[in-house]
PDB file of N, CA and C in Angstrom:
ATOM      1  N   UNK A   1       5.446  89.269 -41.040  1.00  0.00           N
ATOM      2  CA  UNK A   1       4.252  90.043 -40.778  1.00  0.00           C
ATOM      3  C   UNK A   1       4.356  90.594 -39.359  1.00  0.00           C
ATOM      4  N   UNK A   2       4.038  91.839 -39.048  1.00  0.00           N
ATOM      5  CA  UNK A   2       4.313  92.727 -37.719  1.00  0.00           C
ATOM      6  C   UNK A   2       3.431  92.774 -37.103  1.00  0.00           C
ATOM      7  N   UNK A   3       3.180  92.964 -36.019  1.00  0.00           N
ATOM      8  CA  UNK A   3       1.487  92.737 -35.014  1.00  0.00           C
ATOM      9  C   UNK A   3       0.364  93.754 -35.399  1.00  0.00           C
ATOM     10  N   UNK A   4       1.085  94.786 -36.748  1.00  0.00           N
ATOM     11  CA  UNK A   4      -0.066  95.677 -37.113  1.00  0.00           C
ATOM     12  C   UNK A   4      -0.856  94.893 -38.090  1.00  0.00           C
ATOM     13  N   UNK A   5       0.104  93.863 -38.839  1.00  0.00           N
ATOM     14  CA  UNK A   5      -0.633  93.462 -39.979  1.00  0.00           C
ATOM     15  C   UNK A   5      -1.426  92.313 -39.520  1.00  0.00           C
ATOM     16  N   UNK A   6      -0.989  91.259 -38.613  1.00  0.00           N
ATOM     17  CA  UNK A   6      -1.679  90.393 -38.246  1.00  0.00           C
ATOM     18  C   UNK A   6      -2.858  91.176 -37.475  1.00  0.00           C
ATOM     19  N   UNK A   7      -2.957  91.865 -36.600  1.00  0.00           N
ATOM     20  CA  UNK A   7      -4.532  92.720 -36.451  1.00  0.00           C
ATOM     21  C   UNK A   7      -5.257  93.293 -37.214  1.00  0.00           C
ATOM     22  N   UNK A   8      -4.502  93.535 -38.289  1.00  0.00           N
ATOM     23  CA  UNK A   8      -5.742  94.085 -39.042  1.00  0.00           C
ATOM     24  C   UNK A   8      -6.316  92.605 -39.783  1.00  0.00           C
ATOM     25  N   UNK A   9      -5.519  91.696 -40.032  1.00  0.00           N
ATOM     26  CA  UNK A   9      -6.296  90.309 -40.926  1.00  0.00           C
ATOM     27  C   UNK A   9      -7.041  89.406 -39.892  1.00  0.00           C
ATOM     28  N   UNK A  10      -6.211  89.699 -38.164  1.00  0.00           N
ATOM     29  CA  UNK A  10      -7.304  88.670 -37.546  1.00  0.00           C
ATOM     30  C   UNK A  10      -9.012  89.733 -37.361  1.00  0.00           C
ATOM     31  N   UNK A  11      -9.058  90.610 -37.427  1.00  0.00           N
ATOM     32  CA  UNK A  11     -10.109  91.551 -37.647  1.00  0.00           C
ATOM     33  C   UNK A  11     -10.834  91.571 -38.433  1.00  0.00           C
ATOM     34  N   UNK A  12     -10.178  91.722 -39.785  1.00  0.00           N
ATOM     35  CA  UNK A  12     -10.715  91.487 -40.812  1.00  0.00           C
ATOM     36  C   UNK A  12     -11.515  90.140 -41.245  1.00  0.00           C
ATOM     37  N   UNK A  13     -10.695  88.701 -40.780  1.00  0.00           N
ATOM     38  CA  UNK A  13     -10.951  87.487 -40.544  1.00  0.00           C
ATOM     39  C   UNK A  13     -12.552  87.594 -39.971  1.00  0.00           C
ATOM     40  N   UNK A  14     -12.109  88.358 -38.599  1.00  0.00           N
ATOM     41  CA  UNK A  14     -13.585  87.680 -37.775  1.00  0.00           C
ATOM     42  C   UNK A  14     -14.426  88.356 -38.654  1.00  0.00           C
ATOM     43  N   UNK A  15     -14.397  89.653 -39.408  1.00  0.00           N
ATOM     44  CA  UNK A  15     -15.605  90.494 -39.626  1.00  0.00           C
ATOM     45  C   UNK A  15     -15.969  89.379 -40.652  1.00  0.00           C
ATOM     46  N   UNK A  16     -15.375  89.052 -41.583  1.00  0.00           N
ATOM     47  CA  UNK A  16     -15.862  87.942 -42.722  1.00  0.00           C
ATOM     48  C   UNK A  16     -16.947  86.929 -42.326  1.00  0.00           C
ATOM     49  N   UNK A  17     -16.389  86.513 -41.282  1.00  0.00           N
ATOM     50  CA  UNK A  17     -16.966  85.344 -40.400  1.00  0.00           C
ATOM     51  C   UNK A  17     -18.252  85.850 -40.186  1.00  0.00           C
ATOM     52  N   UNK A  18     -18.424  87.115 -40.503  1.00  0.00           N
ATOM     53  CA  UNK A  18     -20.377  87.707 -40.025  1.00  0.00           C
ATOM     54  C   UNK A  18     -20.941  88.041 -41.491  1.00  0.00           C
ATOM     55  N   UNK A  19     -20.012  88.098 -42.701  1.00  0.00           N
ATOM     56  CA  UNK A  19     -19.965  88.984 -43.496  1.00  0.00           C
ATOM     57  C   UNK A  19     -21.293  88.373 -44.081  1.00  0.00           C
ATOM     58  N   UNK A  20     -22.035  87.193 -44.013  1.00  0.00           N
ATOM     59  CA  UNK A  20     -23.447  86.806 -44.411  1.00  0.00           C
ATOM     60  C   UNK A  20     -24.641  87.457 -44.453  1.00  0.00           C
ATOM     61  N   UNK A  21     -24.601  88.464 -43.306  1.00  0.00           N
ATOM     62  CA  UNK A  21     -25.400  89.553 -42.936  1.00  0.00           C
ATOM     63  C   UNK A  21     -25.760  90.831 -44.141  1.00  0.00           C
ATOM     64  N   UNK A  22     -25.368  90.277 -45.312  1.00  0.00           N
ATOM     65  CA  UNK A  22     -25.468  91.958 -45.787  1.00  0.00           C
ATOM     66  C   UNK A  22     -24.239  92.932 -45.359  1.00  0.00           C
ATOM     67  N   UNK A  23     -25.680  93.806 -45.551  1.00  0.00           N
ATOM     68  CA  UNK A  23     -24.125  95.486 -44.951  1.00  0.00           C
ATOM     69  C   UNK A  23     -24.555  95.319 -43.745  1.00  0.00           C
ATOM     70  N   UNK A  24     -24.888  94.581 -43.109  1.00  0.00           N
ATOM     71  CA  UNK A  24     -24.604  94.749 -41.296  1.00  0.00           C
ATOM     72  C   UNK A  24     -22.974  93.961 -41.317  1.00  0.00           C
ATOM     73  N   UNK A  25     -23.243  92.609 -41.933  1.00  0.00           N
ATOM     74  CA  UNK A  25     -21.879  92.182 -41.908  1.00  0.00           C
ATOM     75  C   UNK A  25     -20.680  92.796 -42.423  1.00  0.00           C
ATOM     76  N   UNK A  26     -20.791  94.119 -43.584  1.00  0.00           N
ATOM     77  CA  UNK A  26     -20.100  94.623 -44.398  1.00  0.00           C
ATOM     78  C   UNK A  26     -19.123  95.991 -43.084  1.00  0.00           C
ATOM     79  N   UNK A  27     -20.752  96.241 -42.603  1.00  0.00           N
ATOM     80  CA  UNK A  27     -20.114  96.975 -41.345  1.00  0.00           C
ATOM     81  C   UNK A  27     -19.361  96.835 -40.252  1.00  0.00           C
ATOM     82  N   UNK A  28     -19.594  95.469 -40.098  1.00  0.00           N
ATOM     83  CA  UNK A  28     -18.682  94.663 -38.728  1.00  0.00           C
ATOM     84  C   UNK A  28     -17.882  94.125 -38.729  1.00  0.00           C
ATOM     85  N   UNK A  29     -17.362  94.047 -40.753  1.00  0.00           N
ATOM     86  CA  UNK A  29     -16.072  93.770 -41.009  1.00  0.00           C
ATOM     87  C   UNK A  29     -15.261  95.211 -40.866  1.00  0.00           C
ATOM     88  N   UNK A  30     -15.987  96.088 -41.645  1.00  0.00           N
ATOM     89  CA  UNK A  30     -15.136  97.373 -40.750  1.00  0.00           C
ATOM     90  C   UNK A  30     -14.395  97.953 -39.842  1.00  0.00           C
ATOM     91  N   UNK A  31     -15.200  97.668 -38.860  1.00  0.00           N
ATOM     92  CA  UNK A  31     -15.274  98.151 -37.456  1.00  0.00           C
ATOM     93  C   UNK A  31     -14.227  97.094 -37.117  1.00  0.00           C
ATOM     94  N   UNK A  32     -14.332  95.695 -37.613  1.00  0.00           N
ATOM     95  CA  UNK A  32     -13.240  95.033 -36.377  1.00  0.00           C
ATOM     96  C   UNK A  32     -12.092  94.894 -37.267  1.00  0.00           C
ATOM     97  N   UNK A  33     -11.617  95.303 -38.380  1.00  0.00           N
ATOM     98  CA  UNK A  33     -10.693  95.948 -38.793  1.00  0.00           C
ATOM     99  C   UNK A  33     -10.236  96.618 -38.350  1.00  0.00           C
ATOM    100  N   UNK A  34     -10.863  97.505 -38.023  1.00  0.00           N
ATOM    101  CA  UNK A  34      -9.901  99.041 -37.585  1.00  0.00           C
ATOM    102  C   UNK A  34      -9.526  98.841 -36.213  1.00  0.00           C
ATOM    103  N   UNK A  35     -10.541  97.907 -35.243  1.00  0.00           N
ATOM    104  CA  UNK A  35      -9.820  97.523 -33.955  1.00  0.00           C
ATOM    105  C   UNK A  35      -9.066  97.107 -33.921  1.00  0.00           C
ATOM    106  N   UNK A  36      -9.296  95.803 -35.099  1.00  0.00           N
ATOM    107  CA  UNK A  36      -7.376  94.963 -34.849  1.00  0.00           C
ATOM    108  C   UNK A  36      -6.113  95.742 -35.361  1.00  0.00           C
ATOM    109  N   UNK A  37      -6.513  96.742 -36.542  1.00  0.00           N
ATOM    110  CA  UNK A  37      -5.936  97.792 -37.191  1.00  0.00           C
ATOM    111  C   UNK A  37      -4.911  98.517 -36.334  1.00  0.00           C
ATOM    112  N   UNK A  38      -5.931  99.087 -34.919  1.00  0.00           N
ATOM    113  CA  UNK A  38      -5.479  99.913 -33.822  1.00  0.00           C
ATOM    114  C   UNK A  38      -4.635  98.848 -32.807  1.00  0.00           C
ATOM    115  N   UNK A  39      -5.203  98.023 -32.456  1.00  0.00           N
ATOM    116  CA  UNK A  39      -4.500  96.935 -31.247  1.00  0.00           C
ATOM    117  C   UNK A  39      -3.475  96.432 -32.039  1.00  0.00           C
ATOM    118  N   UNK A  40      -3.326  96.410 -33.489  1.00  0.00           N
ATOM    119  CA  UNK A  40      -1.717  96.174 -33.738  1.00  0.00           C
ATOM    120  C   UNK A  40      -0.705  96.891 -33.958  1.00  0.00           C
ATOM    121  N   UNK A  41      -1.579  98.157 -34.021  1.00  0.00           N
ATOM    122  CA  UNK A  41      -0.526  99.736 -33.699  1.00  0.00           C
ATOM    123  C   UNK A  41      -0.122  99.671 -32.191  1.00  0.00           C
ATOM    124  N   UNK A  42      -0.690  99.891 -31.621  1.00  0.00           N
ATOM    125  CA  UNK A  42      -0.563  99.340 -30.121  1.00  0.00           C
ATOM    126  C   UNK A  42       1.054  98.323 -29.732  1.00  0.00           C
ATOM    127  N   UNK A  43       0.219  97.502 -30.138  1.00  0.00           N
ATOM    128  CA  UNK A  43       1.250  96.423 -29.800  1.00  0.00           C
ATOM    129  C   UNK A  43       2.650  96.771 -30.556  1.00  0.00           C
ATOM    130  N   UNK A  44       2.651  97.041 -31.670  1.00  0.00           N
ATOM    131  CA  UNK A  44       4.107  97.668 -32.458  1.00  0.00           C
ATOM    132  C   UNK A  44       4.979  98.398 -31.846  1.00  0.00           C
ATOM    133  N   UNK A  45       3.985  99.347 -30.624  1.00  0.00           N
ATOM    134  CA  UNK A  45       4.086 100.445 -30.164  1.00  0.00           C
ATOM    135  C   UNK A  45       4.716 101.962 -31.108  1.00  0.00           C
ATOM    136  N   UNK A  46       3.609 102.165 -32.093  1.00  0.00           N
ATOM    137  CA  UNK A  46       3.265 102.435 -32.782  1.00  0.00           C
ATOM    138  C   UNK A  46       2.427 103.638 -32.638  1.00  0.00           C
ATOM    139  N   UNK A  47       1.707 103.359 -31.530  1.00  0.00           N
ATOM    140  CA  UNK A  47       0.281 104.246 -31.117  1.00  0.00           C
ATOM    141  C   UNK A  47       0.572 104.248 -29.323  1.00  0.00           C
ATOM    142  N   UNK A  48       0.518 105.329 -29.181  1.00  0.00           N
ATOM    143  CA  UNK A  48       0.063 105.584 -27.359  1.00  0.00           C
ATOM    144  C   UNK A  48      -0.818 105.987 -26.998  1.00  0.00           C
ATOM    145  N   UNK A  49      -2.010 105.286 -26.211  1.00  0.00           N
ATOM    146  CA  UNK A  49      -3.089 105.527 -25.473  1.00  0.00           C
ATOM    147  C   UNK A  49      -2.302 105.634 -24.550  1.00  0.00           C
ATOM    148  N   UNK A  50      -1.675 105.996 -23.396  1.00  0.00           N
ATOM    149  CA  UNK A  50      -1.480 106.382 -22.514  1.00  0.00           C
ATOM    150  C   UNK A  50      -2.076 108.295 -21.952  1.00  0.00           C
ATOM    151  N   UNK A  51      -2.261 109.103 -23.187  1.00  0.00           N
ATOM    152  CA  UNK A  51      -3.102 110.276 -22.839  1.00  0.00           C
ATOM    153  C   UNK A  51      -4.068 110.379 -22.248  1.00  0.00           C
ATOM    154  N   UNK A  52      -4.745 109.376 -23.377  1.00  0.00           N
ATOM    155  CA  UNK A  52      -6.188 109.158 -23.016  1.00  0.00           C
ATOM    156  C   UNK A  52      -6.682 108.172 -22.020  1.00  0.00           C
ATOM    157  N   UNK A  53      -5.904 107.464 -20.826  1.00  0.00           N
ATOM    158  CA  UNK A  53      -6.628 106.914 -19.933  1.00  0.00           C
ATOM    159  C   UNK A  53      -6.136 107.595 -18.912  1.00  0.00           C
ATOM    160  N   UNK A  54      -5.105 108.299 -19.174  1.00  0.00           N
ATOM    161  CA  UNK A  54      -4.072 108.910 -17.632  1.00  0.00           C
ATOM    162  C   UNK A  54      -4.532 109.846 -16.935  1.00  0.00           C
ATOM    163  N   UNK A  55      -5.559 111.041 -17.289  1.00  0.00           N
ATOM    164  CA  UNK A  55      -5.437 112.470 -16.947  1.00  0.00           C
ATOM    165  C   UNK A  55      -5.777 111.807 -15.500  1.00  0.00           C
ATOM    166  N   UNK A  56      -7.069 111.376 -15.171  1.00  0.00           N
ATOM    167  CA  UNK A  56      -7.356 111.336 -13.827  1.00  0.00           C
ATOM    168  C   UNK A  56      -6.594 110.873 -12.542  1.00  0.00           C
ATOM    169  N   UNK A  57      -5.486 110.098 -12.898  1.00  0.00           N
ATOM    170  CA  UNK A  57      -4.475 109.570 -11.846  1.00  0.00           C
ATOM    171  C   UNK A  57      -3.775 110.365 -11.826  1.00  0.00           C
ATOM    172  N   UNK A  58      -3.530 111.471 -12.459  1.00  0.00           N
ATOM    173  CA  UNK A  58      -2.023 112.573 -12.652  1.00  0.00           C
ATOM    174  C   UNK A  58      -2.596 113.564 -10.999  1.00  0.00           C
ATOM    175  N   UNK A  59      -4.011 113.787 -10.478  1.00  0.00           N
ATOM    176  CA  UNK A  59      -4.126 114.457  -9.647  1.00  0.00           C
ATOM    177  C   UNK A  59      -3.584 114.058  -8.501  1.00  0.00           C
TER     178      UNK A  59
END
């Protein structure tokens, strides 16, 4: 398993962990899916945020 897949299940994991809530919980399994989704693209290096935090230091 590659650091994309383990982020998306530890994500998925926590959202479960709320999933009692209804669709609030249905939603916050979502959402922290797609974070761990993204932070294990990341980590794969897979995905570069480097665009999007850099412009202002380039001056």
């Amino acid at each position: 398993m590659n650091a994309t897949q383990t982020g998306l299940f530890a994500g998925l994991l926590l959202g479960l962990a709320g999933a009692s809530f209804g669709f609030v919980g249905f939603l916050l399994t979502l959402v922290l899916g797609a974070i761990g989704f993204a932070v294990g693209r990341v980590l794969d290096g897979e995905l570069d945020l480097n665009g999007l935090r850099g412009r202002g230091r380039d001056r």
